[in-house]
N, C-alpha and C. Protein backbone atom coordinates (compact mmCIF):
# COMPACT_ATOMS: atom_id res chain seq x y z
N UNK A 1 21.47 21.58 57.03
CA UNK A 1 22.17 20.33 56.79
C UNK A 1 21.34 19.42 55.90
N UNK A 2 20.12 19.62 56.50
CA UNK A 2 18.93 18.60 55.05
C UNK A 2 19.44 18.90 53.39
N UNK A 3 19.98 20.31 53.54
CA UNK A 3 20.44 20.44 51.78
C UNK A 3 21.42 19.65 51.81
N UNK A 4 22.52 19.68 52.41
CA UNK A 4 23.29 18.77 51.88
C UNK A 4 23.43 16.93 52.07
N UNK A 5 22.76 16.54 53.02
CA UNK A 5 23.06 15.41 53.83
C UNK A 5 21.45 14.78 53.39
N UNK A 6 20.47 15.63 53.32
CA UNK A 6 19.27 14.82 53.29
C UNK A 6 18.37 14.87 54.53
N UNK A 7 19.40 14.75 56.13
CA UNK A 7 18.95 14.66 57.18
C UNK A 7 18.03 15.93 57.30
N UNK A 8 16.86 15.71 57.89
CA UNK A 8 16.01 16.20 58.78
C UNK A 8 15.98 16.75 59.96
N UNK A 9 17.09 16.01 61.11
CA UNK A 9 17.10 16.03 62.44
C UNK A 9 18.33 16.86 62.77
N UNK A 10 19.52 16.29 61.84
CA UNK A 10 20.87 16.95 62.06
C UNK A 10 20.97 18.06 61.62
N UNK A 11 21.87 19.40 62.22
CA UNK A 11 22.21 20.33 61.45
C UNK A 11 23.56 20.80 61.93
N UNK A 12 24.11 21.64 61.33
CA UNK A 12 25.51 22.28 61.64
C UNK A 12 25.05 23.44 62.06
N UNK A 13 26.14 22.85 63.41
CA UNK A 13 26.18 23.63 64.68
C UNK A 13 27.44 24.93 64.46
N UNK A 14 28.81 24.46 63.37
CA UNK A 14 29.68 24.99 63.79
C UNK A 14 30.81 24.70 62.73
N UNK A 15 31.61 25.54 62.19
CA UNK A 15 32.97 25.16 61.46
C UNK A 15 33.81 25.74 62.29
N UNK A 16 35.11 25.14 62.53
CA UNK A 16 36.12 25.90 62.67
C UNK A 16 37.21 25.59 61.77
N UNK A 17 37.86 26.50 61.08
CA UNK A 17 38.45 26.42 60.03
C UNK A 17 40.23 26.99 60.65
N UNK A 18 41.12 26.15 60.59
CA UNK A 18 41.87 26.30 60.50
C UNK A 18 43.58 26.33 59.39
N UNK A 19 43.30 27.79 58.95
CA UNK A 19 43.78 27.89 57.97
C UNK A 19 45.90 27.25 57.80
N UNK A 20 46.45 27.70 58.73
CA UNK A 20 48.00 27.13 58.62
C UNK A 20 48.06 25.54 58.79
N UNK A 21 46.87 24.75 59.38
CA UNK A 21 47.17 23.58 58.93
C UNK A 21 46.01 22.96 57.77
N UNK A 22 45.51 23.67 56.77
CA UNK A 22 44.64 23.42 56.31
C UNK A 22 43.73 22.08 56.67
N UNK A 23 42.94 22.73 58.03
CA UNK A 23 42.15 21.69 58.30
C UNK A 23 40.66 22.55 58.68
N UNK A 24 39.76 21.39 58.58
CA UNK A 24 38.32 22.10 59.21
C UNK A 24 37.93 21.18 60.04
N UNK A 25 36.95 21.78 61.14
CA UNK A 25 36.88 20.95 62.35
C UNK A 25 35.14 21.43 62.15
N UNK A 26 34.40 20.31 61.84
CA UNK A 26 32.56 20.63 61.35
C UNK A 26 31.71 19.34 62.47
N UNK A 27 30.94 20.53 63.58
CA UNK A 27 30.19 19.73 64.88
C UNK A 27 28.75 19.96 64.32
N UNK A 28 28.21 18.98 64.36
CA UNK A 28 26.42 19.33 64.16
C UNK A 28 26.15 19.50 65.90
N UNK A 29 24.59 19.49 65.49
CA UNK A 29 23.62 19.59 66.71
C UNK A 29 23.48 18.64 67.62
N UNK A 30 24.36 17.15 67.54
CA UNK A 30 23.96 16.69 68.26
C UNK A 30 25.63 16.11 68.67
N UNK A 31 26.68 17.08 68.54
CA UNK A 31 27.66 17.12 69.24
C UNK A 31 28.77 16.43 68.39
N UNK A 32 28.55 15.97 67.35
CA UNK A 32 29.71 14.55 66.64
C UNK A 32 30.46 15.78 65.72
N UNK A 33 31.12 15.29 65.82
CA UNK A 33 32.39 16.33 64.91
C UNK A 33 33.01 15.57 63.91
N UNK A 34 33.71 16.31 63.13
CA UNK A 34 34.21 15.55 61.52
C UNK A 34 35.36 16.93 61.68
N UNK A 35 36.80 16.01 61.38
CA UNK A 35 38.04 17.04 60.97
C UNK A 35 38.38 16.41 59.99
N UNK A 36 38.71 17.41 59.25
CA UNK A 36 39.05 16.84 57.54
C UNK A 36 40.45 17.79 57.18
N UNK A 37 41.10 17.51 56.26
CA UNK A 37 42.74 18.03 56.26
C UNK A 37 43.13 17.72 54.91
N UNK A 38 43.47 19.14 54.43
CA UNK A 38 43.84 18.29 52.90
C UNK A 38 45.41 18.93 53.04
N UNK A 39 45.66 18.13 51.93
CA UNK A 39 47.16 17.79 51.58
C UNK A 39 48.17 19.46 51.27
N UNK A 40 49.13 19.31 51.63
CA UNK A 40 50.24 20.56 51.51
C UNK A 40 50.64 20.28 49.96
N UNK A 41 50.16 20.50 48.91
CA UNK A 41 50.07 20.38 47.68
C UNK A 41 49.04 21.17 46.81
N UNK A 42 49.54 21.29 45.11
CA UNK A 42 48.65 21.86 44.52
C UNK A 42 47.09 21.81 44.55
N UNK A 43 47.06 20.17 44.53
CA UNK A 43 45.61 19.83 44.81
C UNK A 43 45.30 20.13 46.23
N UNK A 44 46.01 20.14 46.70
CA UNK A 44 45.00 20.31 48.70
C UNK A 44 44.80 21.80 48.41
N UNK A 45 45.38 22.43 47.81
CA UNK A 45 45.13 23.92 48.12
C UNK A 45 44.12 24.26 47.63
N UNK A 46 43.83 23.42 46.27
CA UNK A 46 42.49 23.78 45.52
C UNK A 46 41.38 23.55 46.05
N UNK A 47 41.30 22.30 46.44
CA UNK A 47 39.94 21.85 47.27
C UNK A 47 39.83 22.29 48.74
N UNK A 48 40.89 23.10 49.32
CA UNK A 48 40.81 23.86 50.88
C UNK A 48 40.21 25.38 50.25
N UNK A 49 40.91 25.60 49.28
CA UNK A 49 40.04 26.74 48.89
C UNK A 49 38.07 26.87 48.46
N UNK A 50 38.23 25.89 47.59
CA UNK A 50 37.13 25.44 47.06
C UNK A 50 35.80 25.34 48.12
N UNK A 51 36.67 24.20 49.47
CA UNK A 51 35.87 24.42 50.77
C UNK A 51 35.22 25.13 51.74
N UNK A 52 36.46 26.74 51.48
CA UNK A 52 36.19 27.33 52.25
C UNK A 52 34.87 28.24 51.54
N UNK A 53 35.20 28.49 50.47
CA UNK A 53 34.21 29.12 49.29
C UNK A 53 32.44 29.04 49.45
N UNK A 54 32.47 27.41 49.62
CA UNK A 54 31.17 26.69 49.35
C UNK A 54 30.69 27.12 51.25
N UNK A 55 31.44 27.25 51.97
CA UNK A 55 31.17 27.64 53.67
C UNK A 55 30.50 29.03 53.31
N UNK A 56 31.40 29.83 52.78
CA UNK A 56 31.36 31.31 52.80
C UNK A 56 29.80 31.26 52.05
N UNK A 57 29.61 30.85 51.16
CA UNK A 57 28.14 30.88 50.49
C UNK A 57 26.96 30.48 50.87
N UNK A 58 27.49 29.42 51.22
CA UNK A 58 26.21 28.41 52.28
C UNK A 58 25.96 28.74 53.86
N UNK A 59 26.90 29.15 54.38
CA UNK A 59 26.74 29.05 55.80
C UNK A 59 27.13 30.10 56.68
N UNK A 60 26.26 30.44 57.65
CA UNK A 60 26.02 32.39 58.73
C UNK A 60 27.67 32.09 58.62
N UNK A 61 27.67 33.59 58.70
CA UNK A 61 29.26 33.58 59.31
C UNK A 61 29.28 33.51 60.63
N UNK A 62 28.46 33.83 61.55
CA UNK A 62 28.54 33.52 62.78
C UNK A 62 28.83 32.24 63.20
N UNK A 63 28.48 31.45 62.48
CA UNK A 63 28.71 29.61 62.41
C UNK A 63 29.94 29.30 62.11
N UNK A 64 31.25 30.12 61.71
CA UNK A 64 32.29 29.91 61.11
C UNK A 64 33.62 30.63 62.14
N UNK A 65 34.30 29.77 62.84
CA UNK A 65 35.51 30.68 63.89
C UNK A 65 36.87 30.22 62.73
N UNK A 66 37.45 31.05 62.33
CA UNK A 66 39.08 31.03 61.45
C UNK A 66 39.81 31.03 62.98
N UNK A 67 41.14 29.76 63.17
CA UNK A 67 41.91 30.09 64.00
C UNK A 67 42.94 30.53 63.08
């Protein structure tokens, strides 16, 4: 998480990616969660793709549950 965020202390604990409502559900280590949802449109599709991409590269797959 320091690569992306800077933080030191925090890290990602976890994605869960849920693909039919294009949403992701992202918990660090110290339990706080972030759900993010993009739009049923050309552009949401690009940047849900784009998202999932930059996961797949950056981050264990073990760290990643698709419902």
């Amino acid at each position: 998480m320091a690569k992306i965020t800077g933080d030191n202390e925090t890290y990602l604990e976890h994605i869960w990616v849920n693909v039919a409502k294009r949403e992701v559900k992202i918990m660090d280590n110290e339990g706080y969660d972030e759900i993010v949802t993009w739009e049923f449109s050309p552009d949401g599709v690009d940047g849900f793709t784009e998202t999932l991409k930059h996961f797949r590269e950056m981050v264990p797959e073990e760290q990643i549950t698709y419902l």
